[in-house]
Protein backbone atom coordinates (compact mmCIF):
# COMPACT_ATOMS: atom_id res chain seq x y z
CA UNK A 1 103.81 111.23 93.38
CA UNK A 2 102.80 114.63 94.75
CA UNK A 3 104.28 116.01 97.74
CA UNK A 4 106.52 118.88 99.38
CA UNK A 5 109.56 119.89 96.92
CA UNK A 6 112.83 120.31 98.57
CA UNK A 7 114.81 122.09 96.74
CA UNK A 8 118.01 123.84 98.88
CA UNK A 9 121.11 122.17 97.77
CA UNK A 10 122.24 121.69 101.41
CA UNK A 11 119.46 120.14 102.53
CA UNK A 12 119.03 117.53 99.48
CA UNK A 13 123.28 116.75 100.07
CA UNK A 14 122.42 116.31 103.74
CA UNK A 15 119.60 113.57 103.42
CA UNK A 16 121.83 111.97 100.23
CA UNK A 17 124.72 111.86 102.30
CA UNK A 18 122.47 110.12 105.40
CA UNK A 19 121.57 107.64 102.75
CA UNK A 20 125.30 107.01 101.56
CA UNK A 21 126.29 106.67 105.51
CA UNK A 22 123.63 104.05 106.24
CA UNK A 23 123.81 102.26 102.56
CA UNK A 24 120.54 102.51 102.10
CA UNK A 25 118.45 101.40 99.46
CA UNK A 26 116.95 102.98 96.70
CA UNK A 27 115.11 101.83 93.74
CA UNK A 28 116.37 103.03 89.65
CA UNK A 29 113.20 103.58 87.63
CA UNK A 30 112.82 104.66 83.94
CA UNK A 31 109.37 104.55 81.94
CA UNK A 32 110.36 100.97 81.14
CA UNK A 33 112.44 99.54 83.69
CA UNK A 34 113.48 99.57 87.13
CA UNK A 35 116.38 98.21 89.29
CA UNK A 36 117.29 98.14 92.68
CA UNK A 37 120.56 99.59 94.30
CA UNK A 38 122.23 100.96 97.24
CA UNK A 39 123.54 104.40 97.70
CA UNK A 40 127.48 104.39 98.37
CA UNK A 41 128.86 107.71 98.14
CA UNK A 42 128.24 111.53 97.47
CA UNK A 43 131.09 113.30 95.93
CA UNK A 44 130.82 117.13 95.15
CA UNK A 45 129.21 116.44 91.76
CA UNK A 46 128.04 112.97 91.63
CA UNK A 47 126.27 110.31 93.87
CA UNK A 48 127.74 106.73 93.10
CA UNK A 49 125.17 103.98 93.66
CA UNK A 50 126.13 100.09 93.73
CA UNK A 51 125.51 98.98 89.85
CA UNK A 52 123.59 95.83 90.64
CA UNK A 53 123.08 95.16 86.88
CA UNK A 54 125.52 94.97 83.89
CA UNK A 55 127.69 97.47 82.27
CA UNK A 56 125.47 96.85 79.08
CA UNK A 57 121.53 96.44 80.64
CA UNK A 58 122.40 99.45 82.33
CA UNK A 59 124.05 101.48 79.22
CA UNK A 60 120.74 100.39 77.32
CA UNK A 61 118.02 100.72 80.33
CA UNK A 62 118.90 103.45 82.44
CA UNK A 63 120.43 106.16 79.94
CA UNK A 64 116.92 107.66 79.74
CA UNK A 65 115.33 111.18 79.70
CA UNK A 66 112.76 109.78 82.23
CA UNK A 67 115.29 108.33 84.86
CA UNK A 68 114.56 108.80 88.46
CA UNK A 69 115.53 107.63 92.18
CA UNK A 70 112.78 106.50 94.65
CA UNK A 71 114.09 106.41 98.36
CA UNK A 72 112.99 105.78 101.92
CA UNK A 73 114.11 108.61 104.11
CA UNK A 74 112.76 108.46 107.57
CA UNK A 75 108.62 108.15 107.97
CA UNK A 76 108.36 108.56 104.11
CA UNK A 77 109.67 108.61 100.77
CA UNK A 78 111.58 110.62 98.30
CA UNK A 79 111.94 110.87 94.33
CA UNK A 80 114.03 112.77 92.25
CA UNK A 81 115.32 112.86 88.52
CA UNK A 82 119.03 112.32 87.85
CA UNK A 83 120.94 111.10 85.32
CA UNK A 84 123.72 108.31 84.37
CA UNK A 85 127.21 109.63 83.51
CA UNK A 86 128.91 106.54 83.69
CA UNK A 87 130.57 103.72 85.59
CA UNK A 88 133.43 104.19 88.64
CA UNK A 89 134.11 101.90 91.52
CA UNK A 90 133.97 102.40 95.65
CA UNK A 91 135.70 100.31 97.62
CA UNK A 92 136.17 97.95 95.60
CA UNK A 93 132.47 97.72 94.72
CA UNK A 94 131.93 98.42 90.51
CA UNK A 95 129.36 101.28 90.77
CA UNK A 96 127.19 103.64 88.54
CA UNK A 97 127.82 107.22 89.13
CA UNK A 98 124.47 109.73 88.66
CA UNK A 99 123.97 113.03 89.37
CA UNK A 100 122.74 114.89 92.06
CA UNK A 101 119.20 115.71 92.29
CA UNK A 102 118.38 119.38 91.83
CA UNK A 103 115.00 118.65 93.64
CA UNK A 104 113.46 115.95 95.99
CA UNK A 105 109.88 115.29 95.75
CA UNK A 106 108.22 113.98 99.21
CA UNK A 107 105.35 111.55 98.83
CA UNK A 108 102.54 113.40 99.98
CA UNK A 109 100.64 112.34 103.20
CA UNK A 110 103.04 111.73 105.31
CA UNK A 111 103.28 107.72 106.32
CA UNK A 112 100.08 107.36 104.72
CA UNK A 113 101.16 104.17 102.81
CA UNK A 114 100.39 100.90 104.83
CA UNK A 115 101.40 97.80 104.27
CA UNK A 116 98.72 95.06 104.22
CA UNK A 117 100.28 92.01 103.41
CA UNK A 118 101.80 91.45 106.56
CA UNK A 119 101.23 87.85 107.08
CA UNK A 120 100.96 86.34 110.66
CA UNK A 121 102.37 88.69 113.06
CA UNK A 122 101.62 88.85 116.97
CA UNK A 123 101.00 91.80 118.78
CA UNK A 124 101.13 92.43 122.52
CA UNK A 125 99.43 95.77 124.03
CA UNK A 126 98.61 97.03 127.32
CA UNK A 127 95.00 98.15 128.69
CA UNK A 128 94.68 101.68 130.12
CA UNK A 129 94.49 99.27 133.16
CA UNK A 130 97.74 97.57 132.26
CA UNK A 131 96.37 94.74 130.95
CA UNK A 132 97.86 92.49 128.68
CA UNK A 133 96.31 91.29 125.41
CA UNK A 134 97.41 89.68 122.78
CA UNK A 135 96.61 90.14 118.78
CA UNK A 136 97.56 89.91 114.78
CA UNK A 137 98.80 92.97 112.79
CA UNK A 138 96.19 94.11 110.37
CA UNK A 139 98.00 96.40 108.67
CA UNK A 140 101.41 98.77 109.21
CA UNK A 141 103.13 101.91 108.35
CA UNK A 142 105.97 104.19 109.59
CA UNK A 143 103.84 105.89 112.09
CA UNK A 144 101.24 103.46 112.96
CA UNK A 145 99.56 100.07 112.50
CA UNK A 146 96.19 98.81 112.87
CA UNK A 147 95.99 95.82 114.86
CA UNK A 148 92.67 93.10 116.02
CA UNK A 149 92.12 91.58 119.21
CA UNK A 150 91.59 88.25 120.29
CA UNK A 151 88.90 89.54 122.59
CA UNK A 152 86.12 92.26 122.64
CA UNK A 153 86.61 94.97 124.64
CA UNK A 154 84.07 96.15 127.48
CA UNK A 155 82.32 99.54 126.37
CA UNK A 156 84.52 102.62 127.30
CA UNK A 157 87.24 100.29 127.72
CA UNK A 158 89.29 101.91 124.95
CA UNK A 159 88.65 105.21 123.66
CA UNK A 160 90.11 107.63 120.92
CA UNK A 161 93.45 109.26 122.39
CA UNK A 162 93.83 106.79 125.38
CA UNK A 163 97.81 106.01 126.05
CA UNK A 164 99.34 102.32 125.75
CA UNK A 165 101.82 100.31 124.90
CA UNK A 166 102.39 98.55 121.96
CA UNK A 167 104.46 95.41 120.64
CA UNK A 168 105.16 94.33 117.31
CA UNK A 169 107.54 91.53 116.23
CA UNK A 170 107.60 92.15 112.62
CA UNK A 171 110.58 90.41 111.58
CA UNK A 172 113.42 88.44 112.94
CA UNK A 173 115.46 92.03 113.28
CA UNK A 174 112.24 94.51 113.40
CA UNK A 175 110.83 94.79 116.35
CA UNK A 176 108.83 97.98 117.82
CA UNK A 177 108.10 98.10 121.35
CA UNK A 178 106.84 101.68 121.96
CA UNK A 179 104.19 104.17 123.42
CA UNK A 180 101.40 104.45 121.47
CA UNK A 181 97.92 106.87 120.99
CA UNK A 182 94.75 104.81 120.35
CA UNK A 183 93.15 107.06 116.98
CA UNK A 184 90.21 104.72 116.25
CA UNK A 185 88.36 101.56 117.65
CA UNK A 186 85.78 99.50 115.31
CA UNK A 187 85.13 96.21 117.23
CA UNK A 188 88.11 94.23 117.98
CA UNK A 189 89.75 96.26 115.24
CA UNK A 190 91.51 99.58 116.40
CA UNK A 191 94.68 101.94 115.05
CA UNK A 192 97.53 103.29 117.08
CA UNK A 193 100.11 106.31 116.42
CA UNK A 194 103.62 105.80 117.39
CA UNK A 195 104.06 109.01 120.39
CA UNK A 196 106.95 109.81 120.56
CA UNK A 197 107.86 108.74 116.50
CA UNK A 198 110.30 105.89 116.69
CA UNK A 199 113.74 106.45 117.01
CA UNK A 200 116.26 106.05 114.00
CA UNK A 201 117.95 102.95 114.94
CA UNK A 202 114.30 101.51 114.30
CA UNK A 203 112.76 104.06 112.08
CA UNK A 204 115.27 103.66 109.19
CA UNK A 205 115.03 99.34 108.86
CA UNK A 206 111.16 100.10 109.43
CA UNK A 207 111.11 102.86 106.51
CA UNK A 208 113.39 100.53 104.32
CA UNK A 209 110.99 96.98 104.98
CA UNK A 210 107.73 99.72 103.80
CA UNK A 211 109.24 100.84 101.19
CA UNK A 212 109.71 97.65 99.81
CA UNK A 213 106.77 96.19 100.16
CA UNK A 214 105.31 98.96 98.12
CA UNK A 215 107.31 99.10 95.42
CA UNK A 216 106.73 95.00 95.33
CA UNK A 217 103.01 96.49 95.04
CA UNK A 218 103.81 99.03 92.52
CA UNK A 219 105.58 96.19 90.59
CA UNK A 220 102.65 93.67 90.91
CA UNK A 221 100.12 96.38 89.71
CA UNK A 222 102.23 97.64 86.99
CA UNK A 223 102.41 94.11 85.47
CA UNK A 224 98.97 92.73 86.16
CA UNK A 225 97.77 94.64 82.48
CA UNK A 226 100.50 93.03 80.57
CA UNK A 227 100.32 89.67 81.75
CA UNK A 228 96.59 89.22 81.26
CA UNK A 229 97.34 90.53 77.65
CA UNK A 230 94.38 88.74 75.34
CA UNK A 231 96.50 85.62 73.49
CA UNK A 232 96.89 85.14 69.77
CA UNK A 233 93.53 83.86 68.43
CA UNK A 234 91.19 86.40 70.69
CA UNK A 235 89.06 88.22 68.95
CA UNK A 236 88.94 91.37 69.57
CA UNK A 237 86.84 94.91 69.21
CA UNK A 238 87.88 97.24 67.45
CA UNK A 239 87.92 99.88 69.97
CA UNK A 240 90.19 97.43 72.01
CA UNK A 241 94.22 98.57 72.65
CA UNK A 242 97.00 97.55 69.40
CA UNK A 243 97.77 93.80 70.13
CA UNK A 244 101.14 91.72 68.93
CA UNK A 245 104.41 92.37 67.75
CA UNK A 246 105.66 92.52 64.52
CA UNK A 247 109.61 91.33 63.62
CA UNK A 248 110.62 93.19 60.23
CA UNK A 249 113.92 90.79 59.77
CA UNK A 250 114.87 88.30 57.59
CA UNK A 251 116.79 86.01 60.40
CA UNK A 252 114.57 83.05 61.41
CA UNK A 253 117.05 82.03 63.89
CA UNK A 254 115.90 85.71 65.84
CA UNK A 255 112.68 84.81 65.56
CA UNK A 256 112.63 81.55 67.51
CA UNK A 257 114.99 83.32 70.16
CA UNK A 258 112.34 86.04 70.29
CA UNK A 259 109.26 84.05 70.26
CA UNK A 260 110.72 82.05 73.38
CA UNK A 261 111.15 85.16 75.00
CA UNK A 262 107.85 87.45 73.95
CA UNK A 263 105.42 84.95 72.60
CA UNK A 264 103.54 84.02 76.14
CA UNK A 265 102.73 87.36 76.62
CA UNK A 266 102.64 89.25 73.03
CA UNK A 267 101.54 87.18 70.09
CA UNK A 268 104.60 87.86 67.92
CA UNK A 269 105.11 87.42 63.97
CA UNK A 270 108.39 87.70 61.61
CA UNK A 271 107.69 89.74 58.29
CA UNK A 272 110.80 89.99 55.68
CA UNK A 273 112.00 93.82 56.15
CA UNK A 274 110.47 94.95 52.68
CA UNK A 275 108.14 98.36 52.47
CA UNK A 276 105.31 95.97 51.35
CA UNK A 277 105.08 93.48 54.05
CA UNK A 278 105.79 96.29 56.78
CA UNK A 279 102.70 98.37 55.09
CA UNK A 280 100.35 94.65 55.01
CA UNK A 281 101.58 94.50 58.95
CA UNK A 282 101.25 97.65 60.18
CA UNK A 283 97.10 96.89 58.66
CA UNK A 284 97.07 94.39 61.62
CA UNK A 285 97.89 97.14 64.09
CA UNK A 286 100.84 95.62 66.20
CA UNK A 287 101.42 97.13 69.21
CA UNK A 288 104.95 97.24 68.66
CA UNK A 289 107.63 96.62 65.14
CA UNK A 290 111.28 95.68 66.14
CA UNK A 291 113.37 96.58 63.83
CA UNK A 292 115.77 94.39 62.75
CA UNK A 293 119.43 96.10 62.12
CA UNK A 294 122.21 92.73 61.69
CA UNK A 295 124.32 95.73 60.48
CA UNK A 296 124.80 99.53 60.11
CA UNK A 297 126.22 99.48 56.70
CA UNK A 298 125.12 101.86 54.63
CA UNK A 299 122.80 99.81 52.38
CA UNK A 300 121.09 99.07 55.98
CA UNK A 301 120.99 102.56 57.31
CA UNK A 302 119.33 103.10 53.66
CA UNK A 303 116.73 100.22 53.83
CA UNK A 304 115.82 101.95 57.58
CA UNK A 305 115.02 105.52 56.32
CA UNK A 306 111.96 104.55 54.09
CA UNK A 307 110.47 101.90 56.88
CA UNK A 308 110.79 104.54 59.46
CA UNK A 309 108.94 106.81 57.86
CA UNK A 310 105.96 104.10 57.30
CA UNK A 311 106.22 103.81 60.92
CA UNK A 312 106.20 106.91 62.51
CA UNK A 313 102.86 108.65 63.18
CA UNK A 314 101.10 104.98 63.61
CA UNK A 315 103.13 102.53 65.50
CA UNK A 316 105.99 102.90 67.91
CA UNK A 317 108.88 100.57 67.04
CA UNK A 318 112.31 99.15 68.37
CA UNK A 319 115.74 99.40 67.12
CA UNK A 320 116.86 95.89 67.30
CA UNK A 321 120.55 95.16 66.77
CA UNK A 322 122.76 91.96 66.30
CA UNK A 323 126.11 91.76 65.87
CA UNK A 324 126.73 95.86 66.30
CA UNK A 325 128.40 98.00 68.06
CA UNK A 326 126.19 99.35 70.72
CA UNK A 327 126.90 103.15 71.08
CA UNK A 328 126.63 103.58 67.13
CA UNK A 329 122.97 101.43 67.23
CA UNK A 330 122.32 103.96 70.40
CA UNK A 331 123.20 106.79 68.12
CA UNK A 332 121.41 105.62 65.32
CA UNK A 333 117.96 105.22 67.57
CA UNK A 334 118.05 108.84 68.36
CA UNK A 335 118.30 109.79 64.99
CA UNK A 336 115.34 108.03 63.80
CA UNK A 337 113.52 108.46 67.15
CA UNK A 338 113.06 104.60 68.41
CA UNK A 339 111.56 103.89 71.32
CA UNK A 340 114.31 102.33 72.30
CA UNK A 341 117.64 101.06 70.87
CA UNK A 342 119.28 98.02 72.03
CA UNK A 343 122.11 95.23 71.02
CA UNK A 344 120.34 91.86 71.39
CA UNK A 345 122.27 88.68 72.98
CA UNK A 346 120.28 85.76 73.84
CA UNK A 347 121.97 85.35 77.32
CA UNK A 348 120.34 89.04 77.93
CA UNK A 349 117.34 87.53 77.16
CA UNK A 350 115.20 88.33 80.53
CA UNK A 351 116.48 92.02 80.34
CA UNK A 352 115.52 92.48 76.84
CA UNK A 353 111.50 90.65 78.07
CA UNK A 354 111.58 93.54 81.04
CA UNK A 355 112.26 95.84 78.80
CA UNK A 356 109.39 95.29 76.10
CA UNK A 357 107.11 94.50 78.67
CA UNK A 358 108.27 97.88 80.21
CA UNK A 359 107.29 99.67 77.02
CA UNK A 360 104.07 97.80 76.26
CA UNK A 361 102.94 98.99 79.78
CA UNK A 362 103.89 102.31 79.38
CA UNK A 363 102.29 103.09 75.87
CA UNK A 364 99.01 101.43 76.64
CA UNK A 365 98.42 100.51 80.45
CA UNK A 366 99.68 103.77 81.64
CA UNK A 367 96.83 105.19 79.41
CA UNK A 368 99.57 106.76 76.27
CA UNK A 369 98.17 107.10 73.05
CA UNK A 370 100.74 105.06 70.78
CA UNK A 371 100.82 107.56 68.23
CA UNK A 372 102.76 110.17 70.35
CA UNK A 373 106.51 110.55 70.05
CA UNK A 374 108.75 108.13 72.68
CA UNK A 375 111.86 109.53 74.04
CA UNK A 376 114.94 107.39 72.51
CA UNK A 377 116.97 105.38 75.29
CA UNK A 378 120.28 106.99 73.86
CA UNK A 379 122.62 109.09 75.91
């Protein structure tokens, strides 16, 4: 997202503690995952954010190199890198506690991003005359909308920079009934500027609904490439992305849990964690090993040392832990430079799909060549 950079440490406190005072949203991303929150408070060192996940999904999915913050703040939007440096509570409310950004990035354009799936929703505008017509929104943002007629207008009825006024019943509790400044007319199809901008008490709900609709967006278009992933049985060319995931463990009982969970969009198969099947597999070129660790013994951390190094340099691969202590399986990840590290419990099951759908995305839809190194999710 390019954009203006503010970077005064007043200024960024100011619009953080704006969003604390009106509990506004904001949206938790990391190159695999994202979550939504609420900002709560600003402290002198620390922003605390409601934790709308658990202590563990957000021990193993936000403690990331690549975490950042994505916030409405009045006609557009703000990001910013931060970090997780634990847990707290406000007001009774269990919360994660992050640090504060050292620089905001503004999207660029300012209220450029309209929202076009808007549904049914009537509009009522005056004529330069003061003539009443009625229409449907076309398409809305936080400092216009674009809006058609239900009749044609007479030539030189409308014309660029005329004056009117414009309603829009959005939603049940958004509704903007304001001056407006006709910018274009095609047909029955035209666009209006808000003049004067909307006030707050309608600006910041209006900001908030846009934002969400485009992260829903950014959401639908991040996914579309992983869940139109060729099935098992496809042939493919050879110049085509790394397909299916390979389990080096020797628990059937993980596999069926796994294949419930990954199979309908990843083709997945179990191989005994030996240096010879892991070689025969990595022939197949799997988009992704997990790494099966049911301990951290040292005969296991020994068996991992010679498979890692079969791995590295040709396929990226997860650590995958049962039955361990997380922080030491988070420790051990870094080490030997996982993708990611994480304990595995079937009732976690939809967090751990996000997340490997999260990574497949990120290595091959977002364009990443899978040979190149993948920051670890450990603290």
């Amino acid at each position: 997202m390019a954009g203006n950079l503010i970077r005064n440490t007043e200024t960024i406190s100011e619009i953080i503690s704006r969003a604390c005072g009106r509990r506004e949203m904001l949206i938790l991303v990391t190159p695999y995952l994202r979550f939504e929150s609420s900002f709560l408070r600003l402290d002198q060192t620390e922003i605390q954010v409601a934790a709308t996940m658990s202590r563990e999904d957000a021990t193993y999915g936000l403690r990331s190199a690549g975490l950042k913050m994505r916030f409405p703040n009045g006609i557009t939007f703000l990001e910013a890198a931060t970090e997780l440096k634990g847990f707290g509570m406000s007001d009774g409310r269990r919360t994660l506690r992050l640090t504060i950004p050292e620089i905001l990035q503004e999207e660029d354009h300012r209220g450029s991003y309209r929202v076009d799936r808007v549904g049914r929703v009537p509009v009522t505008f005056s004529t330069p005359k003061y003539d009443l017509v009625t229409g449907t929104l076309v398409d809305i943002s936080t400092t216009g909308a674009r809006i058609y007629s239900t009749r044609d207008f007479e030539e030189g009825e409308f014309l660029p920079g005329d004056d009117m006024a414009v309603t829009i019943q959005l939603t049940d509790l958004i509704r903007i009934n304001t001056k407006a400044k006709l910018r274009h007319v095609h047909g029955r199809t035209w666009g209006v500027e808000y003049r004067p901008q909307l006030d707050e008490q309608l600006l910041h709900p209006l900001s908030r609904w846009v934002f969400e609709k485009r992260e829903e967006d950014l959401e639908r278009m991040t996914r579309r490439g992983v869940e139109t992933a060729p099935l098992a049985g496809v042939s493919l060319p050879q110049a085509s992305p790394p397909q299916g995931l390979i389990l080096a463990s020797g628990d059937a009982a993980l596999e069926t849990a796994l294949q419930d969970l990954l199979g309908g969009f990843q083709p997945l198969r179990r191989v005994p964690p030996t240096m010879s099947a892991l070689k025969e597999a990595l022939n197949q070129r799997p988009a992704l090993v997990l790494y099966h660790m049911p301990s951290l013994s040292l005969d296991e951390r020994r068996r991992l040392k010679p498979m890692v190094e079969a791995l590295q340099g040709r396929v990226p691969f997860l650590l995958l832990g049962t039955a361990v202590e997380g922080g030491a399986l988070l420790a051990l990840g870094s080490e030997v430079k996982a993708a990611v590290s994480i304990v595995f419990h079937p009732e976690r099951g939809i967090f751990f799909q996000r997340l490997v759908q999260g990574i497949l995305r990120r290595l091959y839809e977002g364009g990443e060549s899978p040979m190149a190194p993948v920051e670890s999710e450990a603290p």
